[in-house]
N, C-alpha and C. Protein backbone atom coordinates (compact mmCIF):
# COMPACT_ATOMS: atom_id res chain seq x y z
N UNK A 1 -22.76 41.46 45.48
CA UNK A 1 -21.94 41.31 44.30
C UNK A 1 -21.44 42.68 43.88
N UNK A 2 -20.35 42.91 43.51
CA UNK A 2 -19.36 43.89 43.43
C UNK A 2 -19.83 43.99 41.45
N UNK A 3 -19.51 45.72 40.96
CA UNK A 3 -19.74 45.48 39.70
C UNK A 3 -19.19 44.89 38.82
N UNK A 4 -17.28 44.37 39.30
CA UNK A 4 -16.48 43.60 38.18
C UNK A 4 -17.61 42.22 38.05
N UNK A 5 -17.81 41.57 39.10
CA UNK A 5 -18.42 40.39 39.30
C UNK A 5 -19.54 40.70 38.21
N UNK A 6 -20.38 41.38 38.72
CA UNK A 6 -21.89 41.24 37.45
C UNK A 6 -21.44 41.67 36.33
N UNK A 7 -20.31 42.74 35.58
CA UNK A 7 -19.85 42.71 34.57
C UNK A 7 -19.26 41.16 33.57
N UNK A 8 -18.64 39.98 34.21
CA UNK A 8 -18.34 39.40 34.07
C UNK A 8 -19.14 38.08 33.73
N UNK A 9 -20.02 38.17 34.98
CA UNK A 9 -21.44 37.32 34.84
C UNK A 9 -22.09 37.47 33.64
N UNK A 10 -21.99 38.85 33.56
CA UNK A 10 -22.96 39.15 32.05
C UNK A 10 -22.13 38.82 30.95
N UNK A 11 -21.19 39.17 30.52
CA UNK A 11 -20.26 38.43 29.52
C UNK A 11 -20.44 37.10 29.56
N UNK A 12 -20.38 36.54 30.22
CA UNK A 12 -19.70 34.81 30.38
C UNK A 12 -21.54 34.66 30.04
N UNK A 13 -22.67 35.39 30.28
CA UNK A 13 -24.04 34.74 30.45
C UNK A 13 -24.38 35.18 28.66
N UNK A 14 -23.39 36.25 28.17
CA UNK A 14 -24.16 36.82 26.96
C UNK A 14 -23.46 35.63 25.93
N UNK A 15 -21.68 35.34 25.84
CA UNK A 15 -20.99 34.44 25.29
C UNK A 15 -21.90 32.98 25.25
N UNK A 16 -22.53 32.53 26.60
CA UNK A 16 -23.12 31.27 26.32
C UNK A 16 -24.32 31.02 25.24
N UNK A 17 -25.20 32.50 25.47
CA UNK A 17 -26.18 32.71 24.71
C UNK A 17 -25.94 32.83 23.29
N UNK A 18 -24.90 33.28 22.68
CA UNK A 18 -24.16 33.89 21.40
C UNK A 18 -24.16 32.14 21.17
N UNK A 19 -23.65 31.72 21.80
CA UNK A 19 -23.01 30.23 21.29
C UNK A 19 -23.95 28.88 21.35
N UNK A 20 -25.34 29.27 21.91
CA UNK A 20 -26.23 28.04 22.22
C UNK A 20 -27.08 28.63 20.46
N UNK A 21 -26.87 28.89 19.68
CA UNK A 21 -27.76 29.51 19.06
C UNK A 21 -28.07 28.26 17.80
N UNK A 22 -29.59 28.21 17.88
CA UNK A 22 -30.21 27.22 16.46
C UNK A 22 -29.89 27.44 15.12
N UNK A 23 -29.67 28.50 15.35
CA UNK A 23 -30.32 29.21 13.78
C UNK A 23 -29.21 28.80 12.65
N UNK A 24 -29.94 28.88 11.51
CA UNK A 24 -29.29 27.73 10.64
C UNK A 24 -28.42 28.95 9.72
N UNK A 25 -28.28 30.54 10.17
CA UNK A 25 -27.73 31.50 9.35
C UNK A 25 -25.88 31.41 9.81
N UNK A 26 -25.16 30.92 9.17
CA UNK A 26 -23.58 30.76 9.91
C UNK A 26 -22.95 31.61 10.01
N UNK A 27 -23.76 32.69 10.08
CA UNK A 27 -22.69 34.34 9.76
C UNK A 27 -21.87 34.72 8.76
N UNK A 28 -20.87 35.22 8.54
CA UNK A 28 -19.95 35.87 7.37
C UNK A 28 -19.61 34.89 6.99
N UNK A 29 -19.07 34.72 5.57
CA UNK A 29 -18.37 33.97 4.96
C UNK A 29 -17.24 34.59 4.13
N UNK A 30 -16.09 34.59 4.56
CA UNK A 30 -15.00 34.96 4.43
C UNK A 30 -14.56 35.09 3.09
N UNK A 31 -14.91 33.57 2.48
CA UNK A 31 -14.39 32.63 1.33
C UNK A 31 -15.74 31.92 1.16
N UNK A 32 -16.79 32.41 0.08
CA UNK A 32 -17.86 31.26 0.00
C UNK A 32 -17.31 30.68 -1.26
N UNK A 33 -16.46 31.07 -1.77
CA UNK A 33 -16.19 30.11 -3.39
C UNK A 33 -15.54 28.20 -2.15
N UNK A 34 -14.96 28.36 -1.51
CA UNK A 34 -14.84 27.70 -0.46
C UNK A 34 -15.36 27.07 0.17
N UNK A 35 -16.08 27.35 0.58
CA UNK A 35 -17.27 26.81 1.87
C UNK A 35 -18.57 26.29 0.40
N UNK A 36 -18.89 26.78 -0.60
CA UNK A 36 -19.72 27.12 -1.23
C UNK A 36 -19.32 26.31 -2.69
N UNK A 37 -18.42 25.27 -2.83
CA UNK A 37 -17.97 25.09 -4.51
C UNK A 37 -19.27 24.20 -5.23
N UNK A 38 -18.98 24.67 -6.67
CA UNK A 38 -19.89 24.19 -7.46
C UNK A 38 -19.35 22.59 -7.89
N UNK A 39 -20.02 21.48 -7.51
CA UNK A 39 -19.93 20.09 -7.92
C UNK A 39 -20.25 19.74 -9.03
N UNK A 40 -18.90 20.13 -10.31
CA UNK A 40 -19.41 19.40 -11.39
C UNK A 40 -19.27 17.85 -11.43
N UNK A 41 -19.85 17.27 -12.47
CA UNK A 41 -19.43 15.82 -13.00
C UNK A 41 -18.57 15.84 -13.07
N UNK A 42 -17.82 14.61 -13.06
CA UNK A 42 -16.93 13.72 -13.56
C UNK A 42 -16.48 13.98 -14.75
N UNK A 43 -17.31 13.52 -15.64
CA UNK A 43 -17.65 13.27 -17.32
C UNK A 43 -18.23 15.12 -18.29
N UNK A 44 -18.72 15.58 -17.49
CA UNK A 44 -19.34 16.79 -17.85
C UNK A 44 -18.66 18.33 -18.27
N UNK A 45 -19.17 18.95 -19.02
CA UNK A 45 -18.39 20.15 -19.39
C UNK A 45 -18.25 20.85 -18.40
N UNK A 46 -16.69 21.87 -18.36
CA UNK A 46 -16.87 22.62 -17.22
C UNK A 46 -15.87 24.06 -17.78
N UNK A 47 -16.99 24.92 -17.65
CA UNK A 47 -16.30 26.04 -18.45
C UNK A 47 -15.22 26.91 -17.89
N UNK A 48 -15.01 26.58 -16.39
CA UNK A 48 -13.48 26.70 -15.62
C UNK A 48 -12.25 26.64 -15.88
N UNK A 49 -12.36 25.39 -16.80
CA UNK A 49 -10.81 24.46 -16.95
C UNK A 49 -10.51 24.60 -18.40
N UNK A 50 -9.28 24.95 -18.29
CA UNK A 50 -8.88 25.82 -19.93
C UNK A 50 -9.00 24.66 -20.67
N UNK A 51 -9.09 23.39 -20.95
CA UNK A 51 -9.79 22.23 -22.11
C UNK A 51 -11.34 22.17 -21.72
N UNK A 52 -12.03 22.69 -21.23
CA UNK A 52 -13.60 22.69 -20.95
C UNK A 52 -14.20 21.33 -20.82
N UNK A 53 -12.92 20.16 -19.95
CA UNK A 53 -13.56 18.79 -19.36
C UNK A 53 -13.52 18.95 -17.76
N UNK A 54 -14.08 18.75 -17.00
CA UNK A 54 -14.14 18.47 -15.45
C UNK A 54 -12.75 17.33 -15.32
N UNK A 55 -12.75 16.25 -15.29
CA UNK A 55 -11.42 15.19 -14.97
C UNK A 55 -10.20 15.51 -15.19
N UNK A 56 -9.52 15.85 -14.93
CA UNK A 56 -7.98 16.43 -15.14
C UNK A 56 -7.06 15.51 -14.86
N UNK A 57 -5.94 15.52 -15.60
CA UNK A 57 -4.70 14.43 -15.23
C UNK A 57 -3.85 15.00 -14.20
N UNK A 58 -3.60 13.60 -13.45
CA UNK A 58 -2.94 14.65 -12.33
C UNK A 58 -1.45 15.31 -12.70
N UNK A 59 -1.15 15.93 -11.52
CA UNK A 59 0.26 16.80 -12.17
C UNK A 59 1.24 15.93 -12.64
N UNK A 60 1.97 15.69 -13.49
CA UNK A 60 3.72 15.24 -13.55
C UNK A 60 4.06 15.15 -12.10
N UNK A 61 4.79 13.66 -12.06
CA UNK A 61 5.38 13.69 -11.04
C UNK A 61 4.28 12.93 -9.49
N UNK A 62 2.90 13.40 -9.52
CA UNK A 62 2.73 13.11 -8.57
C UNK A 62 2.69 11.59 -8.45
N UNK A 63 2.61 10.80 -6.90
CA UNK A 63 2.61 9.64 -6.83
C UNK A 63 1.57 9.31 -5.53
N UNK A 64 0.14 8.31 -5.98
CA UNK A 64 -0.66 8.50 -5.07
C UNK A 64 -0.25 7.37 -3.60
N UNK A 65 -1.15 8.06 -2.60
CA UNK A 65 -0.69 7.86 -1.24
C UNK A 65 -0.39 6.35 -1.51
N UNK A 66 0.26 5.50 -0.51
CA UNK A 66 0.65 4.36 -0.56
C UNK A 66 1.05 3.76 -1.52
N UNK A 67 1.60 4.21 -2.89
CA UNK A 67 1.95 3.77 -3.65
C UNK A 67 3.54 4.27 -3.72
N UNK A 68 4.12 2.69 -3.83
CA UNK A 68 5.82 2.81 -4.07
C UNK A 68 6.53 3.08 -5.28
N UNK A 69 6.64 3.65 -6.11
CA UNK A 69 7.28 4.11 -7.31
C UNK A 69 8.27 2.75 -8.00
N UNK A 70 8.42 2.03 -8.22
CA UNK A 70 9.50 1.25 -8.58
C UNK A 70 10.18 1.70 -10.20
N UNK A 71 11.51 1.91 -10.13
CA UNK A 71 12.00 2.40 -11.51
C UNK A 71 12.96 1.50 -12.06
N UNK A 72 12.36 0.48 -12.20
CA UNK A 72 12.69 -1.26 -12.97
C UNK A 72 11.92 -1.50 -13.82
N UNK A 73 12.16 -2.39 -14.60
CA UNK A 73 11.49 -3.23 -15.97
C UNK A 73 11.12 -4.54 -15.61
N UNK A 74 10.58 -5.35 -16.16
CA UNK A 74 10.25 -6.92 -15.90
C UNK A 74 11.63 -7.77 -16.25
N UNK A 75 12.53 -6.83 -16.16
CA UNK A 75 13.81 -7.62 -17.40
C UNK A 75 15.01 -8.33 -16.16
N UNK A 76 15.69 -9.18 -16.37
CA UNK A 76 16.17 -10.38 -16.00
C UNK A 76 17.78 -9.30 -15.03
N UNK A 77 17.72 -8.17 -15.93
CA UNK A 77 19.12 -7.37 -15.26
C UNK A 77 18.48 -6.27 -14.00
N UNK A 78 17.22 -5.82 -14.71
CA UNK A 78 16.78 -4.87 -13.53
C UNK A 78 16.64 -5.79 -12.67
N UNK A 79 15.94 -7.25 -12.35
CA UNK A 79 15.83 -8.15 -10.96
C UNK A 79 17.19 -7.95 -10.22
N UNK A 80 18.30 -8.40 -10.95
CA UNK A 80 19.55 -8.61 -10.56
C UNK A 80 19.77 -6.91 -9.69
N UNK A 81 19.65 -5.68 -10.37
CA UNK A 81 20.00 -4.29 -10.01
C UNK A 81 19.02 -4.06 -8.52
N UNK A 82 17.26 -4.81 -8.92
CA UNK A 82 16.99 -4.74 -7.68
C UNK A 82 17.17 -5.43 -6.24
N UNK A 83 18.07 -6.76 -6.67
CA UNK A 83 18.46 -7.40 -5.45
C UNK A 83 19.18 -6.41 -5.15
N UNK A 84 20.45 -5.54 -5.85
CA UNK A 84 21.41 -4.94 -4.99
C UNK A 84 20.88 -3.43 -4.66
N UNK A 85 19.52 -3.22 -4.70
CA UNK A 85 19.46 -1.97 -3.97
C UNK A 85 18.30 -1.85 -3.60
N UNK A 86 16.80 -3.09 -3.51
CA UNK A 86 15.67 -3.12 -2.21
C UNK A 86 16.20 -3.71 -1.38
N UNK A 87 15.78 -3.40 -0.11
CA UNK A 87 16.03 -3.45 0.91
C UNK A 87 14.32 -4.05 1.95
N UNK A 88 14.69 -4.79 2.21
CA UNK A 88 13.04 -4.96 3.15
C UNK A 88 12.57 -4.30 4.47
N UNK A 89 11.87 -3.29 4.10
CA UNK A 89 11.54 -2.27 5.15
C UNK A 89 11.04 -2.81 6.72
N UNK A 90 10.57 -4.28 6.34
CA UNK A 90 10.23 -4.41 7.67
C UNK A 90 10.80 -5.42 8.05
N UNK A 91 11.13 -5.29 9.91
CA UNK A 91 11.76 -6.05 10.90
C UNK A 91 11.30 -7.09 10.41
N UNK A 92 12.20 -8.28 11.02
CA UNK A 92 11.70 -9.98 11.08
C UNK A 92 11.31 -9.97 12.67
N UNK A 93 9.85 -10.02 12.98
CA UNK A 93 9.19 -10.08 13.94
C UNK A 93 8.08 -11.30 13.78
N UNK A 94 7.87 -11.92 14.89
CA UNK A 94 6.93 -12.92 14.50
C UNK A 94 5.51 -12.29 14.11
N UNK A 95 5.14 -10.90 14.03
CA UNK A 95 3.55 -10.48 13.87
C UNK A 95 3.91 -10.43 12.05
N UNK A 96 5.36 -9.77 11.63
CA UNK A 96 5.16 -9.57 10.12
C UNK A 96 5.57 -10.98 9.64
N UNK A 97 6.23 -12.05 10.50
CA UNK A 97 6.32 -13.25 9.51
C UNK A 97 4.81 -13.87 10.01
N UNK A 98 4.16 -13.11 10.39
CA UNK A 98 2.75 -14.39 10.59
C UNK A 98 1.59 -13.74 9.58
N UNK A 99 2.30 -12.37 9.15
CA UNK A 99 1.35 -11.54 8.47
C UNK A 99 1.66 -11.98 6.90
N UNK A 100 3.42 -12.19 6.80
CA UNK A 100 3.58 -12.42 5.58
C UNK A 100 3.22 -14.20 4.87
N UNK A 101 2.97 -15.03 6.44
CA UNK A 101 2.76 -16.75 6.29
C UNK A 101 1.43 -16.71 5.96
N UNK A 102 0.17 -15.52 5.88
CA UNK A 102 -1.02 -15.88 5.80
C UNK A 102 -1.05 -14.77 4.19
N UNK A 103 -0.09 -14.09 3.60
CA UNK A 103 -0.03 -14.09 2.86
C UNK A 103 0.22 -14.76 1.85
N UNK A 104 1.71 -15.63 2.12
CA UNK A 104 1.79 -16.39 1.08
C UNK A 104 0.88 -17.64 1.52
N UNK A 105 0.37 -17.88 2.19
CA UNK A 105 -0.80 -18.96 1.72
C UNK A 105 -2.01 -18.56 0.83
N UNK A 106 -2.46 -17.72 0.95
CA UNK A 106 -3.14 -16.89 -0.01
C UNK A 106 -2.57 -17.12 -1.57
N UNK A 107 -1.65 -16.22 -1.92
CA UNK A 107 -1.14 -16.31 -3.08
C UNK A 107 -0.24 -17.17 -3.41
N UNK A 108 0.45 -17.72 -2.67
CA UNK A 108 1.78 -18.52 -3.35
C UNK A 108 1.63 -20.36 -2.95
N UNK A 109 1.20 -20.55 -2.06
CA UNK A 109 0.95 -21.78 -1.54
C UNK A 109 0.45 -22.77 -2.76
N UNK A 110 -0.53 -22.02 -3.71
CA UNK A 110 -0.58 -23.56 -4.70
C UNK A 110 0.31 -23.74 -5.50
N UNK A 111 1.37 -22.77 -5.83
CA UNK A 111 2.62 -23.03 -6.82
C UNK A 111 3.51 -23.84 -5.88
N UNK A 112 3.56 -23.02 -4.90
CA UNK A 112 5.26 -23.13 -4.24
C UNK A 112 5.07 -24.13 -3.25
N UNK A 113 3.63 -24.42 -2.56
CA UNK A 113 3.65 -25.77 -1.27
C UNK A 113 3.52 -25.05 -0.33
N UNK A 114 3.27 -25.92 0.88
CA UNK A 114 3.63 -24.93 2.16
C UNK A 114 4.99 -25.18 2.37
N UNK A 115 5.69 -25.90 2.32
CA UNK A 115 7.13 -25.24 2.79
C UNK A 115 8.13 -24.90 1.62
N UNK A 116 7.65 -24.75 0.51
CA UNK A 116 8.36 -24.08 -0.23
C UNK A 116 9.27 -24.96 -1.19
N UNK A 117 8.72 -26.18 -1.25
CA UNK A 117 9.54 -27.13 -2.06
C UNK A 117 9.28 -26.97 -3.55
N UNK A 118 8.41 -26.43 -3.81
CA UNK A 118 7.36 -26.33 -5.37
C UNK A 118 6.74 -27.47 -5.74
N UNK A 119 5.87 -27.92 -4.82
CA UNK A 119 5.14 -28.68 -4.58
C UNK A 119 3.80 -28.41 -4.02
N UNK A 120 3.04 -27.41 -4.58
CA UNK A 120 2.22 -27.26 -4.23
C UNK A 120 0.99 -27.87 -5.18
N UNK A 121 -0.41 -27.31 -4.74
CA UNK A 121 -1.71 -28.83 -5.64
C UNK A 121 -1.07 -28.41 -7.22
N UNK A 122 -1.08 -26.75 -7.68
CA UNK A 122 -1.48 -26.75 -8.97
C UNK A 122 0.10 -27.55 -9.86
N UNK A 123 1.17 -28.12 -9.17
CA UNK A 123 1.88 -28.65 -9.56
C UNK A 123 2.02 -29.47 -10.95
N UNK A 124 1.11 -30.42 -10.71
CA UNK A 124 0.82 -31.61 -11.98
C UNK A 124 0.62 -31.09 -13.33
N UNK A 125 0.07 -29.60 -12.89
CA UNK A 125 -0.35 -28.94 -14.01
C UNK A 125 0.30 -27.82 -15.21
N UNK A 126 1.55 -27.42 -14.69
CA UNK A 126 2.10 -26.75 -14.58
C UNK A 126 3.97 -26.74 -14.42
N UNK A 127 5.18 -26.67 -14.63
CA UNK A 127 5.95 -27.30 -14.89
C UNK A 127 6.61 -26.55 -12.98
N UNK A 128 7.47 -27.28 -12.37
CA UNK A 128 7.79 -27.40 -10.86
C UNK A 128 8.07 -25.55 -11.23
N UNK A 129 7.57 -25.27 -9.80
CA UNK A 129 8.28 -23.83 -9.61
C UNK A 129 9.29 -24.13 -9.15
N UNK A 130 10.53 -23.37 -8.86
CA UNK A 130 11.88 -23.64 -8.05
C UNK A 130 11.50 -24.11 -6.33
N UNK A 131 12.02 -24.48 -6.05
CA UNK A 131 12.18 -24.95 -4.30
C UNK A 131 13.08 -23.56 -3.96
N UNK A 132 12.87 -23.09 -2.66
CA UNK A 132 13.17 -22.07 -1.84
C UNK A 132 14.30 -22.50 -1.13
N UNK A 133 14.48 -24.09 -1.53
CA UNK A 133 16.22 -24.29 -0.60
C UNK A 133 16.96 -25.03 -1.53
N UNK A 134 16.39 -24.66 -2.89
CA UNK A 134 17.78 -24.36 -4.41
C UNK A 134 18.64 -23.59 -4.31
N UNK A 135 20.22 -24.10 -4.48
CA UNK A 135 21.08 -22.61 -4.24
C UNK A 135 20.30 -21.54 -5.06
N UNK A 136 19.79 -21.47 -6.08
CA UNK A 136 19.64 -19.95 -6.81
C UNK A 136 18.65 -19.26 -6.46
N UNK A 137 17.60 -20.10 -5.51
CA UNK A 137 16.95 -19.13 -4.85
C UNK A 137 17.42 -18.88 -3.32
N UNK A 138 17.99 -19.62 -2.52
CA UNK A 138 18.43 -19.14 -1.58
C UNK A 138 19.22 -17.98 -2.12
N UNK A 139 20.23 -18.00 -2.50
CA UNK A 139 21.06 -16.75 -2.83
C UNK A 139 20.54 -15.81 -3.48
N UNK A 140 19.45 -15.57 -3.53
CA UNK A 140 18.68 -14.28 -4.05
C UNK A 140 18.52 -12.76 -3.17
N UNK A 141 19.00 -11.97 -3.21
CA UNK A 141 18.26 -11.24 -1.97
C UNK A 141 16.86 -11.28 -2.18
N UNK A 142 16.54 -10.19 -0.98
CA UNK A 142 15.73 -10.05 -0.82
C UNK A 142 14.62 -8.89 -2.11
N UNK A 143 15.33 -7.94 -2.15
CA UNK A 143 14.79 -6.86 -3.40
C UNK A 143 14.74 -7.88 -4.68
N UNK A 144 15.32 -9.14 -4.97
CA UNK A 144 15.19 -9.88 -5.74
C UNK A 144 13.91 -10.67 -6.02
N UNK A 145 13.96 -11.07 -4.73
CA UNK A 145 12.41 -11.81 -4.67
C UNK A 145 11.09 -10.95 -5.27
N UNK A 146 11.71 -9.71 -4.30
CA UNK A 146 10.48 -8.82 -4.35
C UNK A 146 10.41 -8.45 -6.14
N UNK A 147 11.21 -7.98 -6.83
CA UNK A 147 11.33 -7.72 -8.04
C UNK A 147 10.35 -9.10 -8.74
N UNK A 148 10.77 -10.03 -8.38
CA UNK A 148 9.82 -11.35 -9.11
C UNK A 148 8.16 -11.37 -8.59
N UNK A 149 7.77 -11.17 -7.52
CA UNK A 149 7.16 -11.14 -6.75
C UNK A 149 5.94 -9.78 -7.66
N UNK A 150 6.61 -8.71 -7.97
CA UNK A 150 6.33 -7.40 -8.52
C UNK A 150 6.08 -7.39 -10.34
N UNK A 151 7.15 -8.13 -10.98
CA UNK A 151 6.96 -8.40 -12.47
C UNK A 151 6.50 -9.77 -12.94
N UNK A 152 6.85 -11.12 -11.77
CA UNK A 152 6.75 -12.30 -12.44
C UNK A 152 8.52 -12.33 -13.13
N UNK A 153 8.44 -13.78 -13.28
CA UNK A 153 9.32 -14.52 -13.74
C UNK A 153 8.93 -15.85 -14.17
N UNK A 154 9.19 -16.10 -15.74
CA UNK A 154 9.28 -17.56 -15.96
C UNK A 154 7.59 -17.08 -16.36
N UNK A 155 7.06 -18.77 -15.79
CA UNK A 155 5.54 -18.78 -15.83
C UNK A 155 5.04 -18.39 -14.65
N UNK A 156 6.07 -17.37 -13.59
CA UNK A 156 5.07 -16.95 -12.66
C UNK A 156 4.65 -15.42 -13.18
N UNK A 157 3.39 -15.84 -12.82
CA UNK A 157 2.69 -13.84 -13.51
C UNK A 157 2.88 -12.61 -12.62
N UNK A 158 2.85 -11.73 -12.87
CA UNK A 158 2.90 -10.52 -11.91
C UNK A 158 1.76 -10.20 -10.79
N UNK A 159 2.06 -10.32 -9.71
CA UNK A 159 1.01 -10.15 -8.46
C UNK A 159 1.26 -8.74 -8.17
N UNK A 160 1.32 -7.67 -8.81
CA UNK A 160 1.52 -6.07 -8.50
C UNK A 160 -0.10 -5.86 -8.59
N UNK A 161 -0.69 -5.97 -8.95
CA UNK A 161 -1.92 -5.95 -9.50
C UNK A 161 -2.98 -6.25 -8.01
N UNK A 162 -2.71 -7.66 -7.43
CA UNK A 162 -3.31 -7.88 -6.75
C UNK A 162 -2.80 -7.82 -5.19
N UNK A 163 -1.40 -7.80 -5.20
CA UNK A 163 -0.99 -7.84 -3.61
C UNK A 163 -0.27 -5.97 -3.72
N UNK A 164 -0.31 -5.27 -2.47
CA UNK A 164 0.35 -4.33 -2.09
C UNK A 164 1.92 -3.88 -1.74
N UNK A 165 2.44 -3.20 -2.51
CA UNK A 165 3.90 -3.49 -2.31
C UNK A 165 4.71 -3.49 -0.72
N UNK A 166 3.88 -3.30 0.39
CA UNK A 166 3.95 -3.92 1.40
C UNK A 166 4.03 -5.29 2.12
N UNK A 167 2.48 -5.49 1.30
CA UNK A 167 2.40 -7.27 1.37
C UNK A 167 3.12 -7.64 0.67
N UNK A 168 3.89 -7.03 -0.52
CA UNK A 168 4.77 -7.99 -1.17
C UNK A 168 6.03 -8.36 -0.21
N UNK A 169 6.29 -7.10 0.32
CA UNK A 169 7.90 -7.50 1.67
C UNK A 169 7.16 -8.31 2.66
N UNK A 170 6.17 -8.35 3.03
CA UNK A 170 5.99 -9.23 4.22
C UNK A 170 6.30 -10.96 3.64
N UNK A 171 5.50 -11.32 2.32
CA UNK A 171 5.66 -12.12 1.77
C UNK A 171 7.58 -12.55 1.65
N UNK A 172 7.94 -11.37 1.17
CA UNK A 172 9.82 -12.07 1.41
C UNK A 172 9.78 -12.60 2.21
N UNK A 173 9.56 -12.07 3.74
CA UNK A 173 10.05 -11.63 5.07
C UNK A 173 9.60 -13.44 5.17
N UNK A 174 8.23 -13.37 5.08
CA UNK A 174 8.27 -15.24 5.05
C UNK A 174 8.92 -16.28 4.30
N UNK A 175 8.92 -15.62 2.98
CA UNK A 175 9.91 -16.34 2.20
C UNK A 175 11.10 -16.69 2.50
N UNK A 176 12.01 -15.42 3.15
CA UNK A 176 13.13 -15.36 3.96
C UNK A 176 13.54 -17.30 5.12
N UNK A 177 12.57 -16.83 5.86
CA UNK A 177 12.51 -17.90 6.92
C UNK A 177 11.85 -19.47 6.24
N UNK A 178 11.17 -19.52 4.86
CA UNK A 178 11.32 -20.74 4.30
C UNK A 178 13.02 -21.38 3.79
N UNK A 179 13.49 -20.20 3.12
CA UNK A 179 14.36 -20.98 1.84
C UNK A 179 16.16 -20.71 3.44
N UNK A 180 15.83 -20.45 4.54
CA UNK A 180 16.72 -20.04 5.59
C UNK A 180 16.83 -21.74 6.06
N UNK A 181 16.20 -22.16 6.34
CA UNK A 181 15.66 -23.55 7.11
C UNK A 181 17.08 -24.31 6.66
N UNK A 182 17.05 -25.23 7.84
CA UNK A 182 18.16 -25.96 7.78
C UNK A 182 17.00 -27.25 6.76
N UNK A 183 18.59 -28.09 5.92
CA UNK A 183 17.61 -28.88 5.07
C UNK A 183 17.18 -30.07 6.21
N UNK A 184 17.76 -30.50 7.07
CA UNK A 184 16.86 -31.85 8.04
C UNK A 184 15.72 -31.08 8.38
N UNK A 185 15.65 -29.97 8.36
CA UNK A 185 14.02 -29.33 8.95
C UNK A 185 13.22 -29.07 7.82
N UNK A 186 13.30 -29.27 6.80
CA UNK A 186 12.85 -29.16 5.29
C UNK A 186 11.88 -30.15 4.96
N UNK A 187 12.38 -31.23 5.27
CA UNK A 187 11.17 -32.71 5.14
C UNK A 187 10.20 -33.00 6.11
């Protein structure tokens, strides 16, 4: 063996040794306020924060992950403003109309029926929801639906609460292909 060779050996043998190491000391810390922060409460004083509470509001403006901003009212003109400017983000594919058909069975099926006549059980109880192949709901767009879908209309209540403004377009997207149906395929 030539000396580059055992020079090299020894590096590559000292690097493995440097790096197999137990010891629970992690070396320098660059930044321990970092590596190192103090976990206050929630609820608890914290003499950091210029009002001396730990919970802070978040900034102006921000909007948390997956959440869609909508800048409408529950009111009868914003529906109308949002038919003419949502748009339904997702393709008509049979995975999102099978995603949005096991949605609205979930939520909409005891008002509206399964095919959308407003005939569904809680019917008797309750005064008819519209049928999905009424001119005024066929001619709805789509950001329309969703707007109802998002505030409620009438005696339907607002499902923002409980469905995701995702699942709410998948739900069109099925809705779409109910109130679409030719009427001999309706009965």
């Amino acid at each position: 063996m030539t000396a580059p060779h055992v020079v090299v050996a020894v590096v590559i043998a000292a690097a493995s040794l440097a790096c197999a190491s137990q010891s629970p000391h992690r070396g320098y810390e660059y930044m321990p306020d970092m590596a190192r922060s103090v976990p206050y409460d929630t609820f608890a004083p914290n003499p950091v924060t210029r009002n001396g509470i730990t919970q802070q509001m978040p900034v102006a403006g921000t909007i948390p992950r997956g959440f869609l901003p909508l800048h409408y009212s529950g009111t009868a003109a914003d529906a109308e403003r949002a038919g003419r400017e949502l748009f339904n983000p997702n393709a008509h594919t049979p995975t999102t109309i099978g995603q949005g058909r096991r949605l609205y069975e979930t939520f909409c099926l005891v008002c509206h029926g399964v095919s959308g006549d407003g005939d569904g059980p809680l019917v008797p109880m309750i005064p008819n929801p519209p049928a999905y192949s009424s001119e005024r709901v066929r001619s709805m767009p789509a950001g329309h639906l969703f707007h109802v879908i998002t505030y409620g209309s009438g005696r339907m209540p607002s499902y923002a609460s409980q469905i995701p403004a995702n699942d709410r377009w998948l739900i069109v997207g099925y809705v779409d292909t109910l109130r679409t149906r030719r009427p001999e395929a309706q009965r």
